[in-house]
Each structure stands twice: as structure tokens, then as C-alpha cells.
N, C-alpha and C. Protein backbone atom coordinates (compact mmCIF):
# COMPACT_ATOMS: atom_id res chain seq x y z
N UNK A 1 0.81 -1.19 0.00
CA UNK A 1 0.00 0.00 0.00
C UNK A 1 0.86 1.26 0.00
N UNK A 2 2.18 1.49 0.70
CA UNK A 2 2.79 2.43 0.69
C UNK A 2 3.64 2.58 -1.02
N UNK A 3 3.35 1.58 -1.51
CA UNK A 3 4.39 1.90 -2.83
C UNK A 3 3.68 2.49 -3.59
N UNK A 4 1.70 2.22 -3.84
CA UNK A 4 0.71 2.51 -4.18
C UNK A 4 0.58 4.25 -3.88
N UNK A 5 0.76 5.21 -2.77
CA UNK A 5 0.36 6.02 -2.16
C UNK A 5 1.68 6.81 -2.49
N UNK A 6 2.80 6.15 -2.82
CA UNK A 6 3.90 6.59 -3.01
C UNK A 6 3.92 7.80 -4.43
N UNK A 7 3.41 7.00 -5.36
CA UNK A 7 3.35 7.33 -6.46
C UNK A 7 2.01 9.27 -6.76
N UNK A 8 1.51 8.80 -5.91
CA UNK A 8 -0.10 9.82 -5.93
C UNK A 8 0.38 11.05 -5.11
N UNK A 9 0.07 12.53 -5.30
CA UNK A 9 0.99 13.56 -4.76
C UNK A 9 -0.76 14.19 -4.31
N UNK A 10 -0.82 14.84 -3.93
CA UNK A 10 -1.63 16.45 -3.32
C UNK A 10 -1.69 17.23 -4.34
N UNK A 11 -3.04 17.21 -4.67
CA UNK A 11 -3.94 18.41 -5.76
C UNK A 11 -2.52 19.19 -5.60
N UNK A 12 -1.97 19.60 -6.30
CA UNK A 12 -1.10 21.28 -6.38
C UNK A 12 0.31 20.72 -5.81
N UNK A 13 0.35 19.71 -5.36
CA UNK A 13 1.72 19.59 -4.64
C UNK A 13 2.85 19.77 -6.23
N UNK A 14 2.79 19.45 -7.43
CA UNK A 14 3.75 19.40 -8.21
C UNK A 14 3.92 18.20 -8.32
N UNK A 15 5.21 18.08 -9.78
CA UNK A 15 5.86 17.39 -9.85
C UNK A 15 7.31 17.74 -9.54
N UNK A 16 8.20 16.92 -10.61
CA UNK A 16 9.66 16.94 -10.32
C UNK A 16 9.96 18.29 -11.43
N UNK A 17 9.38 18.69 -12.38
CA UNK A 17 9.71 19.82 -12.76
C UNK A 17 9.33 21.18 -11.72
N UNK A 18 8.00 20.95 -11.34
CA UNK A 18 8.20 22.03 -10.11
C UNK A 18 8.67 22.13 -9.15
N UNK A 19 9.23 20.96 -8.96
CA UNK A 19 10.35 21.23 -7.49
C UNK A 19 11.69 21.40 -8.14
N UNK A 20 12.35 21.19 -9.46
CA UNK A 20 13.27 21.75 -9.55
C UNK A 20 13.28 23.57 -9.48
N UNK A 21 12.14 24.24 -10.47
CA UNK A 21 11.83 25.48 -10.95
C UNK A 21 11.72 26.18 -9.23
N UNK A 22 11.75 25.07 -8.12
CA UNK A 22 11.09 25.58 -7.05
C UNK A 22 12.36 25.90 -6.46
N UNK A 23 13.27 24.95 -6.73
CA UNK A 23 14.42 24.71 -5.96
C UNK A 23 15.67 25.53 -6.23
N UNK A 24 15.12 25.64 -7.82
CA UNK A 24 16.82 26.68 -8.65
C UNK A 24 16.14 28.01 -9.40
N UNK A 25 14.51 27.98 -9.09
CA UNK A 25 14.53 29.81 -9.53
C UNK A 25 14.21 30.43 -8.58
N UNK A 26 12.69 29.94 -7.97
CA UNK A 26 11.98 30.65 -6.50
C UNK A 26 12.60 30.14 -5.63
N UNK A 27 13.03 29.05 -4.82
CA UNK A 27 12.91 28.98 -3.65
C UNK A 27 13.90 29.90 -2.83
N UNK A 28 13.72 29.95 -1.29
CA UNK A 28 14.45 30.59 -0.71
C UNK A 28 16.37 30.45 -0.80
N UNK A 29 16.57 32.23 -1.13
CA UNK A 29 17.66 32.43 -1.24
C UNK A 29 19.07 31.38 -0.53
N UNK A 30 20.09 31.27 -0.85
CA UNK A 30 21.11 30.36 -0.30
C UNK A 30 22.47 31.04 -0.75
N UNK A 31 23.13 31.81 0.42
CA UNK A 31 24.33 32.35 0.35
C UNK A 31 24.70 33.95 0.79
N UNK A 32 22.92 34.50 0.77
CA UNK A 32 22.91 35.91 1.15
C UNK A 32 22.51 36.74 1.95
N UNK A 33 23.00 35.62 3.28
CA UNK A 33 22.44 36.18 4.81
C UNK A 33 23.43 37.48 5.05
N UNK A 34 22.43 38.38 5.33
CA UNK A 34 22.98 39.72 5.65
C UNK A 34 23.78 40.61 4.38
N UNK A 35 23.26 40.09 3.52
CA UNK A 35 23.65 40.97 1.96
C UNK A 35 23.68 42.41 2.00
N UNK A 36 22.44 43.04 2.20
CA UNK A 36 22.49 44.07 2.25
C UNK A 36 23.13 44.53 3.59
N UNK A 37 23.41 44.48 4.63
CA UNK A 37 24.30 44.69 5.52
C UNK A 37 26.03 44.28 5.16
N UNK A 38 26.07 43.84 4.13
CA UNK A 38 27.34 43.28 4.07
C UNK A 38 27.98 44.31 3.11
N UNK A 39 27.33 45.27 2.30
CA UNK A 39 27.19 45.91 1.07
C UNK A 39 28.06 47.18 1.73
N UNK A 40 28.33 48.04 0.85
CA UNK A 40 29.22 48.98 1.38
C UNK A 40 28.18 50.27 1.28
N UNK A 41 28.90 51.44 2.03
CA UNK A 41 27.44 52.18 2.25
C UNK A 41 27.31 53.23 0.95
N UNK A 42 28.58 53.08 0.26
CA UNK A 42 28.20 53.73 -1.38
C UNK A 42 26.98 53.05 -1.83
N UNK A 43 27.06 51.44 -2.24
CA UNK A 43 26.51 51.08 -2.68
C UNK A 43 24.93 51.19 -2.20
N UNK A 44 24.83 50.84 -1.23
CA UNK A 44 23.48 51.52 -0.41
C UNK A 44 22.70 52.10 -0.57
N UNK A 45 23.82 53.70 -0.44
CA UNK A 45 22.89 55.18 -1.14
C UNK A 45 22.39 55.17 -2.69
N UNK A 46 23.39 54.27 -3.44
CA UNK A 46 23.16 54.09 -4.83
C UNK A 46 21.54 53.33 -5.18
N UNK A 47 21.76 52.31 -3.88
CA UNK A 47 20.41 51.31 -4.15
C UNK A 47 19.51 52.30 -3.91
N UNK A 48 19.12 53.06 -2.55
CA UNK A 48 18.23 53.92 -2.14
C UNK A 48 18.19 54.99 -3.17
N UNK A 49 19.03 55.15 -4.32
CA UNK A 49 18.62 56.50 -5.33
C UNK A 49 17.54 55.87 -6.38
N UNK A 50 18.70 54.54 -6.80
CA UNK A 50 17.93 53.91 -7.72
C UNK A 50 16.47 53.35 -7.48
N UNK A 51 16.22 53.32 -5.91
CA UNK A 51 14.88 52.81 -5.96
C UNK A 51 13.62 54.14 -6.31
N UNK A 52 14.32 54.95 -5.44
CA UNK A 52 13.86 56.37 -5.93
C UNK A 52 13.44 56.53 -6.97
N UNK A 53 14.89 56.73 -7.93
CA UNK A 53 14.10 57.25 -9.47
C UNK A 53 13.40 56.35 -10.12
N UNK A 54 13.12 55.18 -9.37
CA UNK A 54 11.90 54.23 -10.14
C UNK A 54 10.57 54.62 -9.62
N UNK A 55 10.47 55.11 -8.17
CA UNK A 55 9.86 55.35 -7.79
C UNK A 55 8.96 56.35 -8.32
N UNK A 56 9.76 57.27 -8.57
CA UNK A 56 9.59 58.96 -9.45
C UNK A 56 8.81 58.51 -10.72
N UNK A 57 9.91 57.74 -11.42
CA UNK A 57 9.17 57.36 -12.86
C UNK A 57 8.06 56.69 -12.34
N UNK A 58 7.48 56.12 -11.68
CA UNK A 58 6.17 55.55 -12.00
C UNK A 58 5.38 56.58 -11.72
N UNK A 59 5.42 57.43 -10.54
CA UNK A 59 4.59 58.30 -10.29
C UNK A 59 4.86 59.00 -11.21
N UNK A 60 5.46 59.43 -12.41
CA UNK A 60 5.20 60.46 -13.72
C UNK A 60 4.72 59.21 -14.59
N UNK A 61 4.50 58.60 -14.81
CA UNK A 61 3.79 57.76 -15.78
C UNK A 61 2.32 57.26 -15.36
N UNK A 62 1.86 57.50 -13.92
CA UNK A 62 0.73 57.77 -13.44
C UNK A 62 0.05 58.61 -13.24
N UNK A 63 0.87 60.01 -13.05
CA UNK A 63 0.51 61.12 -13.84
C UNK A 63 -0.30 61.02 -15.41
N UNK A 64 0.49 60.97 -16.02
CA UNK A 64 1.30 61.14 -17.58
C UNK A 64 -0.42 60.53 -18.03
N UNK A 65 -0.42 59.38 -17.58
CA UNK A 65 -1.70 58.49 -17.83
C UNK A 65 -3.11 59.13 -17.64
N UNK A 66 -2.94 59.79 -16.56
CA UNK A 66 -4.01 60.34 -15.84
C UNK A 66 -4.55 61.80 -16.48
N UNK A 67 -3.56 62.38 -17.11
CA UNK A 67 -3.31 63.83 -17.62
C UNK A 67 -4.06 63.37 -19.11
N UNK A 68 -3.73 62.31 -19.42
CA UNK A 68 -4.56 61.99 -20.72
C UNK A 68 -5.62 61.12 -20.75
N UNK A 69 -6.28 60.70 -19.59
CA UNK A 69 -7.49 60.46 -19.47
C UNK A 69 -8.50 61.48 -18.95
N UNK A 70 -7.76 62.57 -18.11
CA UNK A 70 -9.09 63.72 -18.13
C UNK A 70 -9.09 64.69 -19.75
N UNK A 71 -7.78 64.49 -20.58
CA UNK A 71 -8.21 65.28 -21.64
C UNK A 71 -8.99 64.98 -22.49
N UNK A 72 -9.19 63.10 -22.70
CA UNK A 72 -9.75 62.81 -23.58
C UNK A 72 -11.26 63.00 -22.69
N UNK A 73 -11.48 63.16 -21.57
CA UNK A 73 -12.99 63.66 -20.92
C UNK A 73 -13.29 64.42 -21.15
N UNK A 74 -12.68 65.57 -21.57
CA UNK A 74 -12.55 66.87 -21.56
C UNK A 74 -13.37 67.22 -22.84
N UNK A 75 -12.71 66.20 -23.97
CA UNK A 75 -12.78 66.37 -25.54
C UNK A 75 -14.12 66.14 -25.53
N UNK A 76 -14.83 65.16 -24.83
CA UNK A 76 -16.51 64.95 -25.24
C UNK A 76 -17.53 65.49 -25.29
């Protein structure tokens, strides 16, 4: 019975392709305890700019979006 039960997995559990994809793309990180603490504090300020100007750009492209959905309201 156990060789029987062996074979049969859990609605969603996967197979062996999803536990590789699980194992070598998503699963939890391996090698980068305390990364960002380990980082130098140039690099840091660099990360904290760069998150910034992504930040910026979306909020002007949510703008940007928005600026041309009240014009085309505007037009009717």
C-alpha cells in the first residue's frame, strides 16, 4: 500500500519539474544572509537613489496616464 500512495501527490503539490523550478529559480535564497548589511554604504545610497528614481518614474507615468485620461474627458 505504501508503494501505491507513493506514487499519488496532493492536488497542487507538483511534480519533479516544479520542485526543480522551485528549488533553482523561487525557492528561498542560499548564500545571502545579511547581503544588504554586508554591502558597502556607497553602494546603499546608490540602491536607495535607484529605488527612488523608479519610484519617481512611476509616479510620472501615473501622472502622464491620468493627464490623458481627463483630456480625452474633456474632448466629449
Amino acid at each position: 500500500m505504501s508503494e501505491a500512495n507513493r506514487g499519488q501527490k496532493a492536488p497542487g503539490e507538483g511534480g519533479r519539474l516544479f520542485a526543480w523550478a522551485y528549488k533553482y529559480l523561487a525557492g528561498p535564497a542560499e548564500g545571502v544572509q545579511g547581503a544588504m548589511q554586508g554591502g558597502s554604504t556607497q553602494a546603499r545610497e546608490l540602491w536607495k537613489q535607484d529605488l527612488e528614481n523608479r519610484k519617481r518614474w512611476s509616479r510620472e507615468q501615473r501622472e502622464r496616464k491620468r493627464a490623458e485620461r481627463e483630456a480625452r474627458r474633456a474632448e466629449r
